[in-house]
C-alpha atoms as a PDB file:
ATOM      1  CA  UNK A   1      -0.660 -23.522   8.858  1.00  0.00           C
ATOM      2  CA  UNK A   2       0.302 -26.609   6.821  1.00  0.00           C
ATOM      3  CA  UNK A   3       3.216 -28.885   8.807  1.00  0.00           C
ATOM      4  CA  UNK A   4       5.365 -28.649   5.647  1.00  0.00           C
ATOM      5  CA  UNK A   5       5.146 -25.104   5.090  1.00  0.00           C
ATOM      6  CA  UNK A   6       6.855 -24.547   8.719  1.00  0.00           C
ATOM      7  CA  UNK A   7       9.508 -26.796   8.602  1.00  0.00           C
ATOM      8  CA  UNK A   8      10.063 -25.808   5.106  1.00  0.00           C
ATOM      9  CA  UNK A   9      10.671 -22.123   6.744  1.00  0.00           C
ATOM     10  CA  UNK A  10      12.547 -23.188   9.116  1.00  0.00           C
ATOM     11  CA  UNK A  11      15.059 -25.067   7.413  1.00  0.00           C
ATOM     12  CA  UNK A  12      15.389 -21.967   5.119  1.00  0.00           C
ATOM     13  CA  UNK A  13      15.678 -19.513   8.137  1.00  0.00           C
ATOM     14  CA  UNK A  14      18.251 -22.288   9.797  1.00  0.00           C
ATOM     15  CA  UNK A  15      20.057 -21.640   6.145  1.00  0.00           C
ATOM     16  CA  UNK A  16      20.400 -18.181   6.146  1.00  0.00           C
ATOM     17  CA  UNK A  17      21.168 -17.824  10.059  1.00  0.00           C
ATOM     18  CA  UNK A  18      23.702 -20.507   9.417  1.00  0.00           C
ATOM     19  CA  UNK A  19      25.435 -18.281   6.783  1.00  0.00           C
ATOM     20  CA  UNK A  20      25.783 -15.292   9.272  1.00  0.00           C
ATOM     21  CA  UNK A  21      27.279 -17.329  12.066  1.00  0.00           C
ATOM     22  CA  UNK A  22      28.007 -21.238  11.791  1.00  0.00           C
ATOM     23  CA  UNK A  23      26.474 -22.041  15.415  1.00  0.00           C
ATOM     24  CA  UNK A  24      24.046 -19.560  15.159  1.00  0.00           C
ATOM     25  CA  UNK A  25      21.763 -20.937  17.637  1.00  0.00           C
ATOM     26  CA  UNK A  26      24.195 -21.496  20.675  1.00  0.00           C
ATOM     27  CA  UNK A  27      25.500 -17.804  20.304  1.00  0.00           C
ATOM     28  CA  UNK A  28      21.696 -17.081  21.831  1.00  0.00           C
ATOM     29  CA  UNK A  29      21.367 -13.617  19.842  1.00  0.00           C
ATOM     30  CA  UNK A  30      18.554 -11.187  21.176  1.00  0.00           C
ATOM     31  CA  UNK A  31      16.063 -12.099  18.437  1.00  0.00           C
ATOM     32  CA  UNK A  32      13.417 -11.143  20.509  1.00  0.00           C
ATOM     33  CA  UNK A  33      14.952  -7.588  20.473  1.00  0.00           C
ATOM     34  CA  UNK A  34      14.809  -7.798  16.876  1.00  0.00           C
ATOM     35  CA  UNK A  35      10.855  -8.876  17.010  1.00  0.00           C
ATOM     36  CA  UNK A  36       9.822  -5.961  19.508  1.00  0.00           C
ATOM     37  CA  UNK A  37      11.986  -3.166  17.143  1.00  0.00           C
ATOM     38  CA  UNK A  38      10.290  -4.494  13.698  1.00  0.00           C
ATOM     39  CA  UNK A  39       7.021  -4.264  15.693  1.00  0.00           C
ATOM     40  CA  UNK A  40       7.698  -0.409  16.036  1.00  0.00           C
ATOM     41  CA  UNK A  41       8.624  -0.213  12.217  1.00  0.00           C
ATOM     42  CA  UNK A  42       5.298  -1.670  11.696  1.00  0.00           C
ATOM     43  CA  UNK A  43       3.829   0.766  13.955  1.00  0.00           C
ATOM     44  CA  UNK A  44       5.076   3.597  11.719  1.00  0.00           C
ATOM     45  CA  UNK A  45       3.080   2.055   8.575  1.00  0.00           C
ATOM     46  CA  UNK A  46      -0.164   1.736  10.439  1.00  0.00           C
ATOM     47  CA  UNK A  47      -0.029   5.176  11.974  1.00  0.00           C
ATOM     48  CA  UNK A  48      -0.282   6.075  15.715  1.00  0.00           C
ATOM     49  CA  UNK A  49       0.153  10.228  15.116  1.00  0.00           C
ATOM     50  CA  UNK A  50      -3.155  11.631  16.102  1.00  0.00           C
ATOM     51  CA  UNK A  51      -1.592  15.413  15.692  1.00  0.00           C
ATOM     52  CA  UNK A  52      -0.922  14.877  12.040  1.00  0.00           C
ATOM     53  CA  UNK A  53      -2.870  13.272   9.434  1.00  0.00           C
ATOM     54  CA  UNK A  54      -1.823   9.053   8.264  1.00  0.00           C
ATOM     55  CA  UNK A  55      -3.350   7.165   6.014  1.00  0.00           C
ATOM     56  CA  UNK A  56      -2.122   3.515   6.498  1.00  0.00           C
ATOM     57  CA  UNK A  57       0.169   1.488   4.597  1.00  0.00           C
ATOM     58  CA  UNK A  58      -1.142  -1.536   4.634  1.00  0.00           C
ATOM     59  CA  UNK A  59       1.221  -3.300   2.155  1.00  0.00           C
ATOM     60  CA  UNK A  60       4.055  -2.574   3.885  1.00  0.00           C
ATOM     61  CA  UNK A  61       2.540  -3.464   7.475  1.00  0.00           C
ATOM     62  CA  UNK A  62       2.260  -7.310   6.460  1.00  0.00           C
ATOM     63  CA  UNK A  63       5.740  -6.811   4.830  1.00  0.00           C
ATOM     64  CA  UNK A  64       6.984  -6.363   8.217  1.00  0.00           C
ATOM     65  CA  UNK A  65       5.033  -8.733   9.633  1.00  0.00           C
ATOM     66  CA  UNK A  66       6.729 -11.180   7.201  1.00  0.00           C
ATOM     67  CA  UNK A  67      10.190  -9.526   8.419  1.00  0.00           C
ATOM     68  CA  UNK A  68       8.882 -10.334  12.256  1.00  0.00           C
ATOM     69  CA  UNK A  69       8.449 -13.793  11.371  1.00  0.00           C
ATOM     70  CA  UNK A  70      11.906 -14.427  10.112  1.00  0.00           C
ATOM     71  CA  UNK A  71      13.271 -13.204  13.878  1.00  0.00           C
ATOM     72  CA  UNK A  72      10.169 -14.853  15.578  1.00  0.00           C
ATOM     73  CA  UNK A  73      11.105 -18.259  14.030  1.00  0.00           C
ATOM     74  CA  UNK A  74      14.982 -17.751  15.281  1.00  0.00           C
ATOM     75  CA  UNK A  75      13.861 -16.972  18.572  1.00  0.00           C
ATOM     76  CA  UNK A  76      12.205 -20.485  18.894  1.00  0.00           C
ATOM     77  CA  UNK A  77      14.926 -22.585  17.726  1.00  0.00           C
ATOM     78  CA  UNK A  78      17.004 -24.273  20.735  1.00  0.00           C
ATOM     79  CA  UNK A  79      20.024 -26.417  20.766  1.00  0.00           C
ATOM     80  CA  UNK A  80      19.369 -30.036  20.667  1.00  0.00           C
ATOM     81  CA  UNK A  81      15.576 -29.918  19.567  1.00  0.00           C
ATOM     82  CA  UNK A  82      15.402 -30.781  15.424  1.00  0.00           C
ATOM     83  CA  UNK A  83      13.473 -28.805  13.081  1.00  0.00           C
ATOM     84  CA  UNK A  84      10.797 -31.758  12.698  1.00  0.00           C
ATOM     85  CA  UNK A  85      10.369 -31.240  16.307  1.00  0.00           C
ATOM     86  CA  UNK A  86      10.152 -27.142  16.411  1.00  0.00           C
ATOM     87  CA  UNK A  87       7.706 -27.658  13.606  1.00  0.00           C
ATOM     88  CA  UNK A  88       5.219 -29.622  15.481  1.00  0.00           C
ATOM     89  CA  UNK A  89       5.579 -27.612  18.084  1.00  0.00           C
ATOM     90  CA  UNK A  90       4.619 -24.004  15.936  1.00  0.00           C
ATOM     91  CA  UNK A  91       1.874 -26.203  14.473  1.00  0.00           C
ATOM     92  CA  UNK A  92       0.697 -27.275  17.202  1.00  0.00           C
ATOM     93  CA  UNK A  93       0.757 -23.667  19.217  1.00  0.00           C
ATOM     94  CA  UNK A  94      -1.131 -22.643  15.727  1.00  0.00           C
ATOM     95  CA  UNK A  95      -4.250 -24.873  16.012  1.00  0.00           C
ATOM     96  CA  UNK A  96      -7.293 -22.948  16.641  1.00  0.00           C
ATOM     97  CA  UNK A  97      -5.204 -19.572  15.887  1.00  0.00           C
ATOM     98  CA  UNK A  98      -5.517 -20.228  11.629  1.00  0.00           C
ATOM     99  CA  UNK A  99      -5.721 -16.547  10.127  1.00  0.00           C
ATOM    100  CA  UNK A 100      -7.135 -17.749   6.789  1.00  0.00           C
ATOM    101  CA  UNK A 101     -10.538 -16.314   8.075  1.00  0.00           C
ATOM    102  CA  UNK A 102      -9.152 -13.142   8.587  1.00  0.00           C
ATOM    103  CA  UNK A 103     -11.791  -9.640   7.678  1.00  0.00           C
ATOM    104  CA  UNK A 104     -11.395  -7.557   4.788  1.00  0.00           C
ATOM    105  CA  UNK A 105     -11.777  -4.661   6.762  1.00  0.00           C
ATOM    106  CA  UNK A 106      -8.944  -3.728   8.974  1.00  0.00           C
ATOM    107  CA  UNK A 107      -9.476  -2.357  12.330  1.00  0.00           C
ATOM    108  CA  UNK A 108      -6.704  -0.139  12.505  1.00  0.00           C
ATOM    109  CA  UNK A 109      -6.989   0.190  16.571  1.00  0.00           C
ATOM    110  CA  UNK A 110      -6.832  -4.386  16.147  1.00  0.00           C
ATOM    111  CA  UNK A 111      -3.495  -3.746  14.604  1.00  0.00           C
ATOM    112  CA  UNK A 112      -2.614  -1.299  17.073  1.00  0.00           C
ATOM    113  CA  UNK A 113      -3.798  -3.937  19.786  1.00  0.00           C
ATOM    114  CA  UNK A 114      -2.166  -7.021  18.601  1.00  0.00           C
ATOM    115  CA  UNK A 115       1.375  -5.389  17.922  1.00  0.00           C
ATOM    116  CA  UNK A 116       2.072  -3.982  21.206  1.00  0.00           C
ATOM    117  CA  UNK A 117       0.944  -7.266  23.074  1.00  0.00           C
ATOM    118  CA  UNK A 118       3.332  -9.366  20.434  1.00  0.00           C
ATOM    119  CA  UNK A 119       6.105  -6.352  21.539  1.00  0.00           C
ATOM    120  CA  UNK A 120       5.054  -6.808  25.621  1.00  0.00           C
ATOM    121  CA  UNK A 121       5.016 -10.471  25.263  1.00  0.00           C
ATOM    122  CA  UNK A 122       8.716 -10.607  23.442  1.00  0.00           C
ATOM    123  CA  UNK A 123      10.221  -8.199  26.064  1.00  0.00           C
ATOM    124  CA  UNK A 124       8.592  -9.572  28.915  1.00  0.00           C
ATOM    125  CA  UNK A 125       9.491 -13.515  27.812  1.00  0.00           C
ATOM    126  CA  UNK A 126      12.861 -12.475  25.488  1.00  0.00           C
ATOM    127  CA  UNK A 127      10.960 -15.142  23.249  1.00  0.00           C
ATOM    128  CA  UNK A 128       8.557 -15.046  21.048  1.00  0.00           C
ATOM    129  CA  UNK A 129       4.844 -15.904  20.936  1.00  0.00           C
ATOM    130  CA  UNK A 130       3.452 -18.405  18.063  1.00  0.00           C
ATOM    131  CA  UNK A 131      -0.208 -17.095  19.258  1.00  0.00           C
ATOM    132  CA  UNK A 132       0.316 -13.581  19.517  1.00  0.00           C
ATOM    133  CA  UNK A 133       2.021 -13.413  16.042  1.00  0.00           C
ATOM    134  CA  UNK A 134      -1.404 -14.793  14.024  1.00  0.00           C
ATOM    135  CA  UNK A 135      -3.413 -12.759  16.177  1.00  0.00           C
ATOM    136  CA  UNK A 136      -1.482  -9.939  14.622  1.00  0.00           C
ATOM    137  CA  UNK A 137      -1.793 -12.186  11.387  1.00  0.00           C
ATOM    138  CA  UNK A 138      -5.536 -12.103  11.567  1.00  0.00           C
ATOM    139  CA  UNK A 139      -5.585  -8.221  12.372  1.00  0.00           C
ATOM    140  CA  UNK A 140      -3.489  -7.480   9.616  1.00  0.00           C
ATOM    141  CA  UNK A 141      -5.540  -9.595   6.672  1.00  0.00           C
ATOM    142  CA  UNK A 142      -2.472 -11.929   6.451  1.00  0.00           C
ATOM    143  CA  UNK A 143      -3.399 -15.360   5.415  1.00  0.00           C
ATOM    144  CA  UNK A 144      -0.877 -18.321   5.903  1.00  0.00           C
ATOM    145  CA  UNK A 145      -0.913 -18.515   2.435  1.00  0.00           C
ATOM    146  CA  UNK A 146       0.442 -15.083   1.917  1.00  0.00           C
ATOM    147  CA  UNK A 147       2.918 -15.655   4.952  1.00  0.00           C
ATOM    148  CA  UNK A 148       4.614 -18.300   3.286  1.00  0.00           C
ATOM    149  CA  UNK A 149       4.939 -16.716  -0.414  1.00  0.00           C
ATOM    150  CA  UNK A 150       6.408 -13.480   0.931  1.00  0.00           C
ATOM    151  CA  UNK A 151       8.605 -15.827   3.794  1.00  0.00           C
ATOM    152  CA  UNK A 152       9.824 -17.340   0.836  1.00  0.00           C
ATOM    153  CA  UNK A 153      10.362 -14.578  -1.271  1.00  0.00           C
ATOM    154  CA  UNK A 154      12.060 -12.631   1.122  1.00  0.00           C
ATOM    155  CA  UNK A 155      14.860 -14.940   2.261  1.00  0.00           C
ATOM    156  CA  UNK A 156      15.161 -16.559  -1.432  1.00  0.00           C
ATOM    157  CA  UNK A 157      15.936 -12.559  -2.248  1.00  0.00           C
ATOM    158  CA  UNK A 158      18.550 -12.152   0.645  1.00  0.00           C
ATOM    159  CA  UNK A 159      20.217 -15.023  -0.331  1.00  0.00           C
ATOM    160  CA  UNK A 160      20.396 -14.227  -4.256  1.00  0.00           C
ATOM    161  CA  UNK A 161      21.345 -10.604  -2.699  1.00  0.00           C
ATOM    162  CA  UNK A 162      24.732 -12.640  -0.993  1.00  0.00           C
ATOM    163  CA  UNK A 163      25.279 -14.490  -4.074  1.00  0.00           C
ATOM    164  CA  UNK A 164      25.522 -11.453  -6.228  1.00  0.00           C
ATOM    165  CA  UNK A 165      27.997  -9.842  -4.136  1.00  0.00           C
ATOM    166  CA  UNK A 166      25.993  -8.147  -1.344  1.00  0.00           C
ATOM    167  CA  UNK A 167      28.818  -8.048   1.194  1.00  0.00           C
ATOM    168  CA  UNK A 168      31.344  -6.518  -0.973  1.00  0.00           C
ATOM    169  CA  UNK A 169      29.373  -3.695  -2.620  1.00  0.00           C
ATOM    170  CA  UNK A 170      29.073  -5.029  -5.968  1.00  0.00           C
ATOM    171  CA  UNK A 171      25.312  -6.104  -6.074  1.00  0.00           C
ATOM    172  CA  UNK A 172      23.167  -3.616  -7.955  1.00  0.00           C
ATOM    173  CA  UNK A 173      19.491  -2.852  -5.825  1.00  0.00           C
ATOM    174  CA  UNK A 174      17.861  -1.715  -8.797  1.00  0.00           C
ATOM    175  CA  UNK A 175      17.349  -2.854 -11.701  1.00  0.00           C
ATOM    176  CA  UNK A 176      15.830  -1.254 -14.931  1.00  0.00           C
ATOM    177  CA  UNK A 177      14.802   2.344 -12.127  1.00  0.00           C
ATOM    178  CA  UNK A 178      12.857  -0.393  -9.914  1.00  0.00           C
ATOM    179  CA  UNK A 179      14.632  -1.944  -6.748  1.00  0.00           C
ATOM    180  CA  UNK A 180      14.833  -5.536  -6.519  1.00  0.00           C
ATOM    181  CA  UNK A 181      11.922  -6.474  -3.644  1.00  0.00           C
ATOM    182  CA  UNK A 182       9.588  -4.833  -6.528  1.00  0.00           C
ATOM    183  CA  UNK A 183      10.752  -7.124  -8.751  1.00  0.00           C
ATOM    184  CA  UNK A 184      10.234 -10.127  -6.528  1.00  0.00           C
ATOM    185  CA  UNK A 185       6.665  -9.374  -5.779  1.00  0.00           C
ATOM    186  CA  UNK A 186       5.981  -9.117  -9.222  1.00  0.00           C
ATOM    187  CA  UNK A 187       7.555 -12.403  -9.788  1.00  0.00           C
ATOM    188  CA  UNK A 188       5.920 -13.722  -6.845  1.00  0.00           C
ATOM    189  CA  UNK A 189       2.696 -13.554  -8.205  1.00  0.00           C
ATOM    190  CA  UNK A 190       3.698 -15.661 -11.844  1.00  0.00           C
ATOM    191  CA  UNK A 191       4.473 -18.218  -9.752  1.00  0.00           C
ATOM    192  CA  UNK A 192       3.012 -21.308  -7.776  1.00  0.00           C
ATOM    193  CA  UNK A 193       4.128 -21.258  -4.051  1.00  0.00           C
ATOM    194  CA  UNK A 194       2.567 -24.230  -3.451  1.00  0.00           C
ATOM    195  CA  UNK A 195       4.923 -26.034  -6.052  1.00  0.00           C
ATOM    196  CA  UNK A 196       7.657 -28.408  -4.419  1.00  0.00           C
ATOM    197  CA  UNK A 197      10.477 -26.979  -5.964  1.00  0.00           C
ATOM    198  CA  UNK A 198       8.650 -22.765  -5.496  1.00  0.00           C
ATOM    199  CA  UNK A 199      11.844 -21.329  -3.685  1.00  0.00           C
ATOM    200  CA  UNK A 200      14.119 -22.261  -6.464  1.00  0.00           C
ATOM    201  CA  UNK A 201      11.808 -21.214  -8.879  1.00  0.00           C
ATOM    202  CA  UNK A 202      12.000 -18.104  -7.466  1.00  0.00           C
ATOM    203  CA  UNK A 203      15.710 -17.892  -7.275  1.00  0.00           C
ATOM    204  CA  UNK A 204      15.604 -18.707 -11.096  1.00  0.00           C
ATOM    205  CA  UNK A 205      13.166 -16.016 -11.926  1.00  0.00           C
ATOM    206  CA  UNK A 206      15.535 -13.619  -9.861  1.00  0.00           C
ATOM    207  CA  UNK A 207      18.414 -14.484 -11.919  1.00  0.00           C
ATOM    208  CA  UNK A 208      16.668 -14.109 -14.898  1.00  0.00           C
ATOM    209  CA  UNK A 209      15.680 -10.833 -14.630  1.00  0.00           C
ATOM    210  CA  UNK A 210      18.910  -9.643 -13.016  1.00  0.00           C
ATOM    211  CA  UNK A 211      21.049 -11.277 -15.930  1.00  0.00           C
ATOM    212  CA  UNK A 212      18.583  -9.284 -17.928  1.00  0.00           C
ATOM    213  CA  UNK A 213      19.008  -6.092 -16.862  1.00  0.00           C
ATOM    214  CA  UNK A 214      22.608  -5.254 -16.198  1.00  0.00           C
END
């Protein structure tokens, strides 16, 4: 995973976290709680039923991998140690672990594996594991590449969500009978995420459309 990428992410996760609570990171929320729960979302995507018939969503699995990262990077950050500093320490814990060589071919019983022991590890440590996370990466067919554009995506969306009047009620989900994270992965792919200035493009292109259709 490139150096920039992460502390790019992290500065936008410190944004957003920031926005909830001011001192976010001395109020010491549970994110690991928030890691191990998402991990049982995914779990619904992949399918675990063996008494009923599931044909896995695959799409929506790496979406919530994308939504475990967000919580797995706000479980790492600690007072007194800079973003510079977290992000040589993710890249760092990511050398050797790169999912880019990820298989086409998913082993649904890999998934199964690599999200329970990302779950175990985040209950067992109430942290979160840099390792464990590609692993699941690399069993889901995520690439770092693909983390970042969704990352990026995804928290450009929730703040363009605040902006438009999330928190009172007045922000319209769907625009023109499609709801707005369609939208952003269609816009996602028009654009270049690894362009300097990709999250505003993306808030742009959000704007755009919504300005368009209501």
């Amino acid at each position: 995973m490139n150096l920039d990428a992460i502390s790019n992410m992290l500065e936008m996760q410190h944004r957003m976290n920031t926005r909830v609570h001011e001192h976010w990171i001395a109020q010491d929320f549970e994110w690991y709680r928030a890691v191990w729960i998402e991990c049982g979302e995914l779990m619904d995507h992949v399918g675990y039923k063996w008494w009923k018939k599931q044909v896995p969503d695959m799409e929506q699995v790496r979406l919530e991998v994308v939504d475990i990262w967000h919580f797995g990077m706000s479980a790492l950050f600690e007072p007194e140690v800079s973003v510079d500093q977290l992000a040589q320490d993710i890249a760092s814990a990511w050398v050797g672990q790169d999912a880019s060589g990820a298989d086409a071919d998913i082993d649904i019983s890999r998934v199964h594996s690599a999200t329970e022991s990302l779950a175990q590890d985040a209950l067992g440590s109430k942290s979160f594991s840099v390792p464990l996370f590609v692993e699941l990466m690399r069993a889901c067919s995520l690439s770092p590449e693909q983390l970042y554009r969704h990352y990026v995506g995804k928290n450009v969306l929730n703040f363009f969500r605040q902006d438009h009047g999330y928190q009172d009620g007045t922000y319209i989900k769907e625009w023109q009978g499609r709801e707005d994270n369609e939208h952003l992965s269609e816009l996602l792919e028009s654009l270049d995420a690894g362009a300097a200035g990709f999250p505003e493009a993306v808030y742009e292109a959000l704007a755009s459309r919504y300005a368009d259709a209501i």
